[in-house]
N, C-alpha and C. Protein backbone atom coordinates (compact mmCIF):
# COMPACT_ATOMS: atom_id res chain seq x y z
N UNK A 1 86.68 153.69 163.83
CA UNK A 1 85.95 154.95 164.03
C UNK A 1 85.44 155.46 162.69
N UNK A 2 83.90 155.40 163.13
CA UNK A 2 83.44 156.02 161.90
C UNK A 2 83.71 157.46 161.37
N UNK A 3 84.53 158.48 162.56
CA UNK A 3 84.22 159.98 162.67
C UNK A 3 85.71 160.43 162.50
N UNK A 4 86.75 159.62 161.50
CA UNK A 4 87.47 159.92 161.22
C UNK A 4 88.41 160.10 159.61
N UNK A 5 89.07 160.84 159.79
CA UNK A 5 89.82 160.94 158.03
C UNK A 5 91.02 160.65 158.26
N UNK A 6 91.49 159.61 157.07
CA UNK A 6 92.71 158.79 157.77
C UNK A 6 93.74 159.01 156.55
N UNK A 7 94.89 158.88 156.24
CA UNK A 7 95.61 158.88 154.83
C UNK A 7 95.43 157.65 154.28
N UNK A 8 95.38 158.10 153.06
CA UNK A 8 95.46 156.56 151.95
C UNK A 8 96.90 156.28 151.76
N UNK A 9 97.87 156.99 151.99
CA UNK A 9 99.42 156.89 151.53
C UNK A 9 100.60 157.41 152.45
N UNK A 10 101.18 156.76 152.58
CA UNK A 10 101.84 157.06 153.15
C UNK A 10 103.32 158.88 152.61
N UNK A 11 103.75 159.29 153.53
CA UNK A 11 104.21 160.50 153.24
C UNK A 11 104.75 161.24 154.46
N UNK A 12 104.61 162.95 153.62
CA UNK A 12 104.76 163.62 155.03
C UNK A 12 103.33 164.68 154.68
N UNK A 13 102.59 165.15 156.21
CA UNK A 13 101.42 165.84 155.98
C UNK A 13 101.26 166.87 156.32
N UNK A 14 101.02 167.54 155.81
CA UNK A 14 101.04 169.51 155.42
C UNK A 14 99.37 169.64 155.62
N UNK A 15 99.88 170.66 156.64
CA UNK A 15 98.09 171.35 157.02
C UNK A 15 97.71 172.48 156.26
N UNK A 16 99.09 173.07 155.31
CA UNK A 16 98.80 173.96 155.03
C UNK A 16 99.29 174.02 153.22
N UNK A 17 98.65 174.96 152.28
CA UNK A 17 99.30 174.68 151.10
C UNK A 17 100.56 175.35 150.87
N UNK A 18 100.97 176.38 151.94
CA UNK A 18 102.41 176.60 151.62
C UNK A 18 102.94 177.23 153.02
N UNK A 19 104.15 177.34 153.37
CA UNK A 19 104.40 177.91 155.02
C UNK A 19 103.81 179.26 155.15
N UNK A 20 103.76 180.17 154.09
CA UNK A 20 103.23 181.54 153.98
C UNK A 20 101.36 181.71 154.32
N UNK A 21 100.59 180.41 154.34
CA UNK A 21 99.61 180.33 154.05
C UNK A 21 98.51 179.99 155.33
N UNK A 22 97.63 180.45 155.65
CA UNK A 22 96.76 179.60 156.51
C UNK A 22 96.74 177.94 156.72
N UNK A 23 96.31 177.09 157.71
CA UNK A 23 96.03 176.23 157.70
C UNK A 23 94.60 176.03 156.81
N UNK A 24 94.38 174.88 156.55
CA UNK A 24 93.31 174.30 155.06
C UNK A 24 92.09 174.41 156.54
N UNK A 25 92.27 173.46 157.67
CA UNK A 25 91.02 173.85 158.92
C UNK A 25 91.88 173.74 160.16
N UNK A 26 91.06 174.29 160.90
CA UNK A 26 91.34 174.10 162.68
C UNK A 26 90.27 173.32 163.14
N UNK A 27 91.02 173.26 164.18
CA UNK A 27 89.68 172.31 165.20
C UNK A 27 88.79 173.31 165.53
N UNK A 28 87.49 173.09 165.95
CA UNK A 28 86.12 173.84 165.35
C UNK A 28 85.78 174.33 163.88
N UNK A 29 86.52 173.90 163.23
CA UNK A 29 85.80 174.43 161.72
C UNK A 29 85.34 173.52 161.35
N UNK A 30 84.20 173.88 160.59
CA UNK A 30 83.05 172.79 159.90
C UNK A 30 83.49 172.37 158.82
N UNK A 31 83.72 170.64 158.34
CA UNK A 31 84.27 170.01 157.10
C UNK A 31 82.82 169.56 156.68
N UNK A 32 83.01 169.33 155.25
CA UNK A 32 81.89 169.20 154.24
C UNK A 32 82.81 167.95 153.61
N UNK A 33 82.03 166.65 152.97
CA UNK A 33 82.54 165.96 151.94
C UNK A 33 83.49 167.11 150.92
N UNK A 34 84.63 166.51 150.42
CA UNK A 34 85.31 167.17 149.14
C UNK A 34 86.07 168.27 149.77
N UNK A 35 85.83 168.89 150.93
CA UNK A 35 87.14 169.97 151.57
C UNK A 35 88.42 169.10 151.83
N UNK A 36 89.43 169.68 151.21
CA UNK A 36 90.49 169.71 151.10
C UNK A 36 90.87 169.63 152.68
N UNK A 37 91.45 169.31 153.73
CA UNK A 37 92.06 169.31 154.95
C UNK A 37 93.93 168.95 155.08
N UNK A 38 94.20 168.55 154.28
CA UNK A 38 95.88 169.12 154.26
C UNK A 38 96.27 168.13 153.12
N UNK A 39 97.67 168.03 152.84
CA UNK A 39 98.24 167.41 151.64
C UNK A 39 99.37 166.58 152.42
N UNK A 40 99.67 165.46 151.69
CA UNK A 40 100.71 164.56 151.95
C UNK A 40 101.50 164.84 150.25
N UNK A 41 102.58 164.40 151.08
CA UNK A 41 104.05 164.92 149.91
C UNK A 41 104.77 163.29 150.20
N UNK A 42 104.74 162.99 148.71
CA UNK A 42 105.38 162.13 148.30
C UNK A 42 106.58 162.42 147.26
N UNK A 43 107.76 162.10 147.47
CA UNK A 43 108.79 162.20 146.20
C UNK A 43 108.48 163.54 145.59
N UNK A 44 108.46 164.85 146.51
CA UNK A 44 108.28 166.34 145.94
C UNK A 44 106.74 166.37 145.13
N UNK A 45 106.04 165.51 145.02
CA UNK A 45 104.64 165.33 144.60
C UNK A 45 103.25 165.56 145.70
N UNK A 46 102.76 166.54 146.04
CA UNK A 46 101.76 166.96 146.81
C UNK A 46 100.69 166.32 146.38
N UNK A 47 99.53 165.85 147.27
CA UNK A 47 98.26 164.89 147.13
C UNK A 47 97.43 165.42 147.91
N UNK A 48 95.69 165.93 147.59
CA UNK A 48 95.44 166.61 148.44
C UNK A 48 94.83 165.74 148.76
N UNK A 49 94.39 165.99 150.85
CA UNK A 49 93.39 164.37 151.49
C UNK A 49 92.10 165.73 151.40
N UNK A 50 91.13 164.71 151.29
CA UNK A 50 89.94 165.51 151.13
C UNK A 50 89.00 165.15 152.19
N UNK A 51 88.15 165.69 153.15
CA UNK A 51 87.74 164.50 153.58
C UNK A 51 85.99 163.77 152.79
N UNK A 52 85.73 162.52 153.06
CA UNK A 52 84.60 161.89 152.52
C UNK A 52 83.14 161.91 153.54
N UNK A 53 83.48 162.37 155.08
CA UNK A 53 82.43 163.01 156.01
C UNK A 53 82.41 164.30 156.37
N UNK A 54 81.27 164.55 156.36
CA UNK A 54 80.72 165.86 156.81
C UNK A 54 81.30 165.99 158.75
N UNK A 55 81.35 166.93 159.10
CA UNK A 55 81.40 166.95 160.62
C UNK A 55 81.84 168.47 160.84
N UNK A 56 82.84 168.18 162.38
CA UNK A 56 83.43 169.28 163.09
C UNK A 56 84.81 169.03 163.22
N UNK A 57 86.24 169.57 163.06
CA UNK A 57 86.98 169.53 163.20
C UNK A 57 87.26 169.04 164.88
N UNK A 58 87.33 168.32 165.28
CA UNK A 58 87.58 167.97 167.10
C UNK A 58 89.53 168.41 167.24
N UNK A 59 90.08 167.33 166.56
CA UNK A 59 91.64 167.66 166.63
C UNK A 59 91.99 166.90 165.78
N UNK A 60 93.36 167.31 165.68
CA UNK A 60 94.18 167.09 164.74
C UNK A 60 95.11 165.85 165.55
N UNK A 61 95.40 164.48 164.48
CA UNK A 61 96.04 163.51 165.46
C UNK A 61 97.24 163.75 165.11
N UNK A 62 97.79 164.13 163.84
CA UNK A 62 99.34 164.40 163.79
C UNK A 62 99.36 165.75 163.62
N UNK A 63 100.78 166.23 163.37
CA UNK A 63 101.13 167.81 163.71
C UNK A 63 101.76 168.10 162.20
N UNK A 64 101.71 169.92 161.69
CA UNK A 64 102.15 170.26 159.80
C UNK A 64 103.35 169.53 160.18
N UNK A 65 103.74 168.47 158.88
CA UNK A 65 105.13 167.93 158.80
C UNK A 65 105.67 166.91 159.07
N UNK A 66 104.39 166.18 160.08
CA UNK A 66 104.46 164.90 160.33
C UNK A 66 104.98 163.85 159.34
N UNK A 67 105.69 162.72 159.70
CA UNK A 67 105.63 161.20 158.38
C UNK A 67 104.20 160.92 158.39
N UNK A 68 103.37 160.38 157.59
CA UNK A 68 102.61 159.67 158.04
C UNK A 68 102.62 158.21 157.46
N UNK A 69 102.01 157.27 158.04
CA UNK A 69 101.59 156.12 157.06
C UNK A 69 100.01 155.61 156.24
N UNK A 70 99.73 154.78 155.68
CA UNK A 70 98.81 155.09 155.00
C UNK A 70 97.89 154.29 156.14
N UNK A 71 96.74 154.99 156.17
CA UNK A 71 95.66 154.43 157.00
C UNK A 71 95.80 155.18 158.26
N UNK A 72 96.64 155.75 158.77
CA UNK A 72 96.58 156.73 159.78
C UNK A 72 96.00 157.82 160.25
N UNK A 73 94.84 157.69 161.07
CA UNK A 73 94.09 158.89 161.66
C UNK A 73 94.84 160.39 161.66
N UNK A 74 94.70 161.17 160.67
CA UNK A 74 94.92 162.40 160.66
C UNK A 74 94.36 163.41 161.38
N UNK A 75 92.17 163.10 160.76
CA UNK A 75 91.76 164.35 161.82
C UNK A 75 90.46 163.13 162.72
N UNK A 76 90.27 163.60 163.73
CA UNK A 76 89.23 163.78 164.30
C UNK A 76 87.58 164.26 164.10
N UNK A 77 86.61 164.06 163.81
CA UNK A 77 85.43 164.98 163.65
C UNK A 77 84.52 164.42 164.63
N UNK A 78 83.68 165.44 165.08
CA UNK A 78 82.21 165.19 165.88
C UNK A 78 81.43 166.04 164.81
């Protein structure tokens, strides 16, 4: 799928930059190349995923807090 943002690394993935904080997007919000859309935590080390397509937020494939592995469909876009 071309219409997706996937992790490069494996971790755990945070939608948000801290529990006190908004989510980075929801589904219907408009992503641009270079927006930030959540962080994976490695060894207490945060990484932000950015995404590299423009689109629409459709859904989210994992949930804040998830493991993930690397190459794994995170978001969705139309």
């Amino acid at each position: 799928m071309d219409n997706v943002i996937r992790s490069r690394i494996p971790g755990t993935f945070y939608r948000r930059p801290s529990p006190e904080e908004a989510p980075y997007k929801e589904a219907g919000d408009r992503v641009v190349t270079g927006d930030v859309i959540g962080l994976i935590e490695v060894m207490k080390t945060f990484h932000e995923v950015k995404s590299e397509i423009d689109g629409i937020v459709e859904r989210f494939e994992v949930e804040d807090a998830d493991a993930v592995m690397a190459g794994e469909v995170l978001v969705v876009l139309r």
